[in-house]
C-alpha atoms as a PDB file:
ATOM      1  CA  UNK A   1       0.000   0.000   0.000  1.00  0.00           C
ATOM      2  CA  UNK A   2       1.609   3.564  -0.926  1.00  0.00           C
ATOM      3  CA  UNK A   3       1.970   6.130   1.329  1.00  0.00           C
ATOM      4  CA  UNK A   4      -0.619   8.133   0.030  1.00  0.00           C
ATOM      5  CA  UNK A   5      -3.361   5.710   0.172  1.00  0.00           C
ATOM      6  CA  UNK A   6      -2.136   5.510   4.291  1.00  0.00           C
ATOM      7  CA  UNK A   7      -2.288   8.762   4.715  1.00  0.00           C
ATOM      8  CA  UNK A   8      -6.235   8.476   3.149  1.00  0.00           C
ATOM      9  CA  UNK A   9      -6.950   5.774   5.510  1.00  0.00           C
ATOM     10  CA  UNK A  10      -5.796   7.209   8.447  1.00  0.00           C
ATOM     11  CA  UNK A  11      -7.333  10.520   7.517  1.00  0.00           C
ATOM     12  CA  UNK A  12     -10.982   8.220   6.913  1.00  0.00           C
ATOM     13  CA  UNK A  13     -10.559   6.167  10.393  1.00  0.00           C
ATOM     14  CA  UNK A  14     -10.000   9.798  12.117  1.00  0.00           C
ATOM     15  CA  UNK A  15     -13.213  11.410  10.733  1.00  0.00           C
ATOM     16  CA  UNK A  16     -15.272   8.046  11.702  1.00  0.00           C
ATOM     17  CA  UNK A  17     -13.810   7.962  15.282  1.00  0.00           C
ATOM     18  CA  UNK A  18     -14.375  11.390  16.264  1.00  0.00           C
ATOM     19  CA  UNK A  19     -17.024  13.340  18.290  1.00  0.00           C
ATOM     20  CA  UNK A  20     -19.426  14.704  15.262  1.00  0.00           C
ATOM     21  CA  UNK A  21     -19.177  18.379  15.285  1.00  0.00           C
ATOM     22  CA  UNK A  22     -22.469  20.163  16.343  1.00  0.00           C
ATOM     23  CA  UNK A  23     -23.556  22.336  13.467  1.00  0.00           C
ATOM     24  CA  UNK A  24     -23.357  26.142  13.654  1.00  0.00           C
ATOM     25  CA  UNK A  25     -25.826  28.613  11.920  1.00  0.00           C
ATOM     26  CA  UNK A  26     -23.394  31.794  10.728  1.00  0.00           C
ATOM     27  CA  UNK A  27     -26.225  33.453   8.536  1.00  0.00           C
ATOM     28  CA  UNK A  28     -29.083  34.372   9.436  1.00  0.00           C
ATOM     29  CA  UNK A  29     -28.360  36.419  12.756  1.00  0.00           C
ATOM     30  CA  UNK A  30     -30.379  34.689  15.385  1.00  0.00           C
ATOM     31  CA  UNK A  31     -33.226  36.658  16.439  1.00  0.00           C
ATOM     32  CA  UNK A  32     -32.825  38.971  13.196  1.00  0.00           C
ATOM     33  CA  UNK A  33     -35.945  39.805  10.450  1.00  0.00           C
ATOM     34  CA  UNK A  34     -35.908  37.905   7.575  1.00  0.00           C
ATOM     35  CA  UNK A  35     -37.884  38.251   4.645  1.00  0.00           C
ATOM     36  CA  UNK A  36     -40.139  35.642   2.299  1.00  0.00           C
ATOM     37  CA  UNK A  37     -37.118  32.940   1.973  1.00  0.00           C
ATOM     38  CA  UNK A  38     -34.821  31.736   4.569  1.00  0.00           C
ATOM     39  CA  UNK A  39     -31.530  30.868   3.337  1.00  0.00           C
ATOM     40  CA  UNK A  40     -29.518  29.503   5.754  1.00  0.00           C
ATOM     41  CA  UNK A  41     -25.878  29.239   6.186  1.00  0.00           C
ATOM     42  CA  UNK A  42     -23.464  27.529   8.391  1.00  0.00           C
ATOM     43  CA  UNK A  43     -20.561  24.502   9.270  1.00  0.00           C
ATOM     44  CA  UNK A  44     -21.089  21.532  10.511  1.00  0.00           C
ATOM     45  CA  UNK A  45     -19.115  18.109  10.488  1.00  0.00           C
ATOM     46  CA  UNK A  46     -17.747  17.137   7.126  1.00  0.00           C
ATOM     47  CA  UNK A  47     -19.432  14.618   4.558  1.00  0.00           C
ATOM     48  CA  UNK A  48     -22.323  14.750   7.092  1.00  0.00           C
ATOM     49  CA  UNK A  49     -25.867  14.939   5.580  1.00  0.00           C
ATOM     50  CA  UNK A  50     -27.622  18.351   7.476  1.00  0.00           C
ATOM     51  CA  UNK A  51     -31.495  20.319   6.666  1.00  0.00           C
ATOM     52  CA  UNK A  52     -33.474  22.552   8.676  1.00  0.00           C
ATOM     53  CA  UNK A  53     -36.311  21.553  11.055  1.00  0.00           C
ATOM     54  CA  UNK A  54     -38.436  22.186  13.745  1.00  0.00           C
ATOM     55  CA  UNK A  55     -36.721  22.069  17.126  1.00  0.00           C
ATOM     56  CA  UNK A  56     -36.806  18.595  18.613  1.00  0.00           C
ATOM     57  CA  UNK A  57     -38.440  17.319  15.282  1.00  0.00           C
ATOM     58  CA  UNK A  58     -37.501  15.519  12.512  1.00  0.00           C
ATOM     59  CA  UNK A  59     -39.402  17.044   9.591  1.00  0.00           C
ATOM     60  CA  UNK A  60     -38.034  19.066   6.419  1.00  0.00           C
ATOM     61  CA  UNK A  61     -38.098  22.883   6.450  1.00  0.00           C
ATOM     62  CA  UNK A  62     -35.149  23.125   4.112  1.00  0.00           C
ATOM     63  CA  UNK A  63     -33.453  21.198   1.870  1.00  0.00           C
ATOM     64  CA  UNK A  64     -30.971  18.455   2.841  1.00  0.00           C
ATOM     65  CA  UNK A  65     -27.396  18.353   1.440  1.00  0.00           C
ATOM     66  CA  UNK A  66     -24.389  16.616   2.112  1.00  0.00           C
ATOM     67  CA  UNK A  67     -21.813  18.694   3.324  1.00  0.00           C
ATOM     68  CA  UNK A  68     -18.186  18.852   1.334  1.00  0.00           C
ATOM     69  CA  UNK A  69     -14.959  18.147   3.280  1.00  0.00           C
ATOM     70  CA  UNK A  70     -14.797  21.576   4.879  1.00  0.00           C
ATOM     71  CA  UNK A  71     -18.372  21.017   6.429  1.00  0.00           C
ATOM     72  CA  UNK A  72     -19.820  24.164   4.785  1.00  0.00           C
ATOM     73  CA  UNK A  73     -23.380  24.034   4.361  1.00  0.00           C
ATOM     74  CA  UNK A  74     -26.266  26.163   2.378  1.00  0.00           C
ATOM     75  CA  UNK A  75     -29.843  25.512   2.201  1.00  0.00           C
ATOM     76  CA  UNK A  76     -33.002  26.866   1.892  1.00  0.00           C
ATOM     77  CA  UNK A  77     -36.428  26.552   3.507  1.00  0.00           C
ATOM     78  CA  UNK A  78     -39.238  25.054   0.839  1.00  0.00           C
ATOM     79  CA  UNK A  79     -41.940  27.463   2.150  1.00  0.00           C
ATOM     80  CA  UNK A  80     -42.399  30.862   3.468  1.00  0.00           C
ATOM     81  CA  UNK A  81     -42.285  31.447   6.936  1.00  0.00           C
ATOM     82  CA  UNK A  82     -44.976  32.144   9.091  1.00  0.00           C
ATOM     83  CA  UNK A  83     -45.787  35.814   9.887  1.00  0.00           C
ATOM     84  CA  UNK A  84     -44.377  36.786  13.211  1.00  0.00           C
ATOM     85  CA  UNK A  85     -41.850  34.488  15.152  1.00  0.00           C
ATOM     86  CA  UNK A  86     -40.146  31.550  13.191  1.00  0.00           C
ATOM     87  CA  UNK A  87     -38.177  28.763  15.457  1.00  0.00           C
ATOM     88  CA  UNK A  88     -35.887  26.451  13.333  1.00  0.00           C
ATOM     89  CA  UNK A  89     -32.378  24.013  14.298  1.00  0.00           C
ATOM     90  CA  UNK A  90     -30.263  22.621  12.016  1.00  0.00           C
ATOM     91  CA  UNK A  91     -30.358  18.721  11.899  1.00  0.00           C
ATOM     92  CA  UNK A  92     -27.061  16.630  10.877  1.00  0.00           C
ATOM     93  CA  UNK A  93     -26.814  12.890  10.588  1.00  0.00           C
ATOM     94  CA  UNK A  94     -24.774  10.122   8.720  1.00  0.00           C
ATOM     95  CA  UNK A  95     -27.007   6.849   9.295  1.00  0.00           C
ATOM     96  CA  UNK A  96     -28.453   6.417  12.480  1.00  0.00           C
ATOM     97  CA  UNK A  97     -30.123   8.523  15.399  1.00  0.00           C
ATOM     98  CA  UNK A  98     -26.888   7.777  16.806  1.00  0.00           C
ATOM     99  CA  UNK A  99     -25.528   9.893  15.061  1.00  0.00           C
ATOM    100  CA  UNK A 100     -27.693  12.785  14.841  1.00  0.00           C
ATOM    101  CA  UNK A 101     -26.679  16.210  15.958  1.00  0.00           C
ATOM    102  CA  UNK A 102     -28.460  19.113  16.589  1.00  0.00           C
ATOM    103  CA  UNK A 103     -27.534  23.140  16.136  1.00  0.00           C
ATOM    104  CA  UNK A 104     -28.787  25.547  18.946  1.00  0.00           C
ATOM    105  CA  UNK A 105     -32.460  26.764  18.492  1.00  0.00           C
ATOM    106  CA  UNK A 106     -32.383  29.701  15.843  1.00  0.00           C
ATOM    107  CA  UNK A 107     -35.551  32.681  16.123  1.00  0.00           C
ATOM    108  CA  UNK A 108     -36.257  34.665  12.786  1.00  0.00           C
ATOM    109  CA  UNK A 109     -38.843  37.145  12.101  1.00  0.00           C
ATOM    110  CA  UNK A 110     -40.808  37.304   9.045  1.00  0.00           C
ATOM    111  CA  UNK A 111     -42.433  40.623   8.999  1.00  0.00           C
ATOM    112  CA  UNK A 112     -44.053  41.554   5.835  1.00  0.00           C
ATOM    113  CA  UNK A 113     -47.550  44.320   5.536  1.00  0.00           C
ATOM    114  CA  UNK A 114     -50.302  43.591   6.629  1.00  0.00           C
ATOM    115  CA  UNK A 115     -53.489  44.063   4.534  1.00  0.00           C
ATOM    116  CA  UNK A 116     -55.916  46.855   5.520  1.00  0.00           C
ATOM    117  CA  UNK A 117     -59.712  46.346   5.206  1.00  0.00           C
ATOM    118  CA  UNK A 118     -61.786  49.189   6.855  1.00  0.00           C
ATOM    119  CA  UNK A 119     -62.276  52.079   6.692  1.00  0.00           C
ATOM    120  CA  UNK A 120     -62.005  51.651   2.715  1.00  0.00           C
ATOM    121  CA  UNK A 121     -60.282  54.097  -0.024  1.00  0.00           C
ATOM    122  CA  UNK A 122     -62.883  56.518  -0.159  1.00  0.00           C
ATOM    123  CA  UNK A 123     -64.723  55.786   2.535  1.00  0.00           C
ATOM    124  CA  UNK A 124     -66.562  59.230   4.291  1.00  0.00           C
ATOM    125  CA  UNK A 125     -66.006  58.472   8.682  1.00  0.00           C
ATOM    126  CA  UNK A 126     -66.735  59.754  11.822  1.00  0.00           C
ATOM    127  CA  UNK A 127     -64.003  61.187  14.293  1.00  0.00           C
ATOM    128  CA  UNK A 128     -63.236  57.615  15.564  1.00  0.00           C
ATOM    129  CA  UNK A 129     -64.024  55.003  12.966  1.00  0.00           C
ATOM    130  CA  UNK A 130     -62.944  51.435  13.096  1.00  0.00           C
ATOM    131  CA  UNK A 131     -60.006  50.075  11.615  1.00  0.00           C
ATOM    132  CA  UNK A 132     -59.715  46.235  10.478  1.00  0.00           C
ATOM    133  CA  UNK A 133     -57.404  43.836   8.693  1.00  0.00           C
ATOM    134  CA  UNK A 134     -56.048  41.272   8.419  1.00  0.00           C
ATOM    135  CA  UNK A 135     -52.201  39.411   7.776  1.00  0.00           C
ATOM    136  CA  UNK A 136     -50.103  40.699  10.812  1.00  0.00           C
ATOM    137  CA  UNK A 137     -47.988  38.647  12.764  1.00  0.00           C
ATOM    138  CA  UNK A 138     -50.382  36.348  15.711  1.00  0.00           C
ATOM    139  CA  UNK A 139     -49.713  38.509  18.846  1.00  0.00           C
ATOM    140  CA  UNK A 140     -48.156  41.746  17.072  1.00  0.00           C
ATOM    141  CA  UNK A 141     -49.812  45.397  18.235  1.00  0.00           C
ATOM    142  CA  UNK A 142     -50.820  47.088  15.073  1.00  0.00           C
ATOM    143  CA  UNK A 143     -51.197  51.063  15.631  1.00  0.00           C
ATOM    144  CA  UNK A 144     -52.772  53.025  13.077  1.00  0.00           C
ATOM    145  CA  UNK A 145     -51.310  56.630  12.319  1.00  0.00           C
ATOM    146  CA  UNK A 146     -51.330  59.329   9.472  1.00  0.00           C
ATOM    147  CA  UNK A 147     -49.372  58.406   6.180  1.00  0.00           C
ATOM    148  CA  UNK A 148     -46.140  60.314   7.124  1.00  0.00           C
ATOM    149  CA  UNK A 149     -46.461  61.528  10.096  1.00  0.00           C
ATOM    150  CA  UNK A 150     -45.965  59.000  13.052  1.00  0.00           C
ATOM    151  CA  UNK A 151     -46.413  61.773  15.523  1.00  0.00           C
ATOM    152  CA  UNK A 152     -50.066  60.672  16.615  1.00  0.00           C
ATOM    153  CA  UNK A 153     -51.175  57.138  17.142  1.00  0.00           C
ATOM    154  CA  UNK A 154     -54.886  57.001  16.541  1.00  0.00           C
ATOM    155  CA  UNK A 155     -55.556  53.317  17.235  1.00  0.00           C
ATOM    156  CA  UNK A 156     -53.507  50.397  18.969  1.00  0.00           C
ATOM    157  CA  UNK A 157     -54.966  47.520  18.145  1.00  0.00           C
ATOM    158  CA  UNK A 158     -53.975  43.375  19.584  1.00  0.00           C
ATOM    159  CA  UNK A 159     -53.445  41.460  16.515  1.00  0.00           C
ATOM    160  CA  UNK A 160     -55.792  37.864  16.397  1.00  0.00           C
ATOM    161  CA  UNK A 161     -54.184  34.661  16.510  1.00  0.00           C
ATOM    162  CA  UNK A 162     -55.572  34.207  12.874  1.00  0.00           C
ATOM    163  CA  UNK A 163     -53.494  37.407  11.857  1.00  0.00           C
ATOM    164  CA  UNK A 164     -56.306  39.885  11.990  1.00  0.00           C
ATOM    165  CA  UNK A 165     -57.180  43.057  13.776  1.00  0.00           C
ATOM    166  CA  UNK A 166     -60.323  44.911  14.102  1.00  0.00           C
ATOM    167  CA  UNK A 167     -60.906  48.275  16.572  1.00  0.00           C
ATOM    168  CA  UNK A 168     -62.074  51.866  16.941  1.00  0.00           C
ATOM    169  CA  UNK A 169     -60.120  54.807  16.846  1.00  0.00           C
ATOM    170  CA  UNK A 170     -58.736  55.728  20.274  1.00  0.00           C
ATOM    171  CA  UNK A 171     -57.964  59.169  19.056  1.00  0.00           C
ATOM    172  CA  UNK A 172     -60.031  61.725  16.933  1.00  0.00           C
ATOM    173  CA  UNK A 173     -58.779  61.829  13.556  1.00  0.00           C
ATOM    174  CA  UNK A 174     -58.637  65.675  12.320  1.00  0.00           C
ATOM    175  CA  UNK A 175     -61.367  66.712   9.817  1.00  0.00           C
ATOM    176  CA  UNK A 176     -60.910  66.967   5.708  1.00  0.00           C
ATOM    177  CA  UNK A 177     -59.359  64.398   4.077  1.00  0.00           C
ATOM    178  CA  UNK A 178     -57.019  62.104   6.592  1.00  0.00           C
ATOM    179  CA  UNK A 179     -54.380  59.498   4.761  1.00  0.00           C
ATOM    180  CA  UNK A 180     -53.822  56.942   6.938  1.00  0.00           C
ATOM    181  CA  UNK A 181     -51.394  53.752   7.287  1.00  0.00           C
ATOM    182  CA  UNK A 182     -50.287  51.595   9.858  1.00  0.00           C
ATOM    183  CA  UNK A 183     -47.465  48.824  11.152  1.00  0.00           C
ATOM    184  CA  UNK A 184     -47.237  45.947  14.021  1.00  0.00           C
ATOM    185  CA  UNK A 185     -44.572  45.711  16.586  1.00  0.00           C
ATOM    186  CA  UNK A 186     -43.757  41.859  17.675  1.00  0.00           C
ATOM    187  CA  UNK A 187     -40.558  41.274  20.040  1.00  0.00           C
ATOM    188  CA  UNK A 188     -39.277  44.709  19.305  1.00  0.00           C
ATOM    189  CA  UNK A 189     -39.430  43.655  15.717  1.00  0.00           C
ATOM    190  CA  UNK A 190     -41.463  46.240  13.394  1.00  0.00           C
ATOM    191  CA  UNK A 191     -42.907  45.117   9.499  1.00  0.00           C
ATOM    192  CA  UNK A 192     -43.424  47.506   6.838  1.00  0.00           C
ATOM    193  CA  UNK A 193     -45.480  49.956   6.768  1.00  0.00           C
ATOM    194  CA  UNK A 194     -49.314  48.538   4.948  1.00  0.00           C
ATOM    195  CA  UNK A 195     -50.482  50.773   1.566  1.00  0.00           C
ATOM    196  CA  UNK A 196     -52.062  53.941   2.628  1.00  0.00           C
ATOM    197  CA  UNK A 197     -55.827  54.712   2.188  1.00  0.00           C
ATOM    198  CA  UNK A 198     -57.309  58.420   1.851  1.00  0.00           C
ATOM    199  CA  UNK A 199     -60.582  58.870   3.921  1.00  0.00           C
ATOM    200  CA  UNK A 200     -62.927  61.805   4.316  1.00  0.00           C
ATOM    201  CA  UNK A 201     -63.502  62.440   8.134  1.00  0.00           C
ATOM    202  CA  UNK A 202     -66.180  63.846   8.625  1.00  0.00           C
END
């Protein structure tokens, strides 16, 4: 046998005899906003077969791959994430559940607009009308101000677990025409701002 193919045997018998490395998520930032598809980036232990899932589960968020001999890994989750908070871990194995390892619990946030669905473009409103839609994050507070001008909130409304909000005005809205727009706040994490709709206030 030639020295090199030695050197490639010991070099095999030393990767199977070792601890598995735990896999380590370098992109995204844990805890960081994400938007529609997570890519996620990382190392783990070499020639080891890795994918995203749900903590403590054994399902398929991302796709798998086998990692290369420098244990670099890149994959990407099949489906948007939920609005709001988004728990993942990275899952490695070779064979067995022996040999599965598990990365630290990662948090994203998806935060994207939500959809505004009273009052209506157009609409002609009382002082304190009330304001309803739907697509914010399950838990979020939604507050309702003047296009461009953040200065007074005129409703702060609990968003439904089903995404949706629905509430009066807790503030008169000035008479004439009155722009208004709003945003929800989840874990100090704030989405866009939703499309703005002109009203008459009347």
């Amino acid at each position: 046998m030639s020295n090199f193919e030695n050197e490639l045997r010991s070099i095999n018998d030393s990767e199977e005899t070792q601890a598995d490395a735990i896999p380590h998520i370098s992109s995204p930032a844990n805890s960081s906003q994400v938007g529609a598809r997570i890519r996620v980036i990382g190392s783990g232990h070499a020639r080891r077969n890795i994918r995203a899932v749900t903590p403590g589960m054994e399902d398929g968020l991302s796709n798998s791959m086998q990692m290369g001999g420098d244990g670099y890994f890149e994959v990407n989750f099949l489906q948007d994430p939920k609005r709001g908070r988004n728990d993942f871990q990275m899952l490695q194995w070779e064979m067995y559940p022996e040999s599965h390892r598990r990365s630290a619990v990662w948090t994203v946030y998806y935060m994207p607009k939500h959809v505004p669905t009273a009052p209506v473009l157009g609409a002609v409103v009382g002082r304190r009308p009330t304001f309803s839609g739907y697509g914010a994050a399950p838990g979020a507070i939604l507050q309702i101000v003047q296009a461009g001008s953040g200065a007074v909130v005129y409703a702060s409304l609990a968003v439904a677990a089903d995404g949706a909000f629905s509430g009066p005005a807790t503030t008169d809205l000035p008479l004439g025409q009155f722009i208004y727009t709003g945003r929800y706040t989840l874990d100090g994490h704030m989405s866009e701002w939703a499309e703005s709709v002109l009203v008459t206030v009347q």
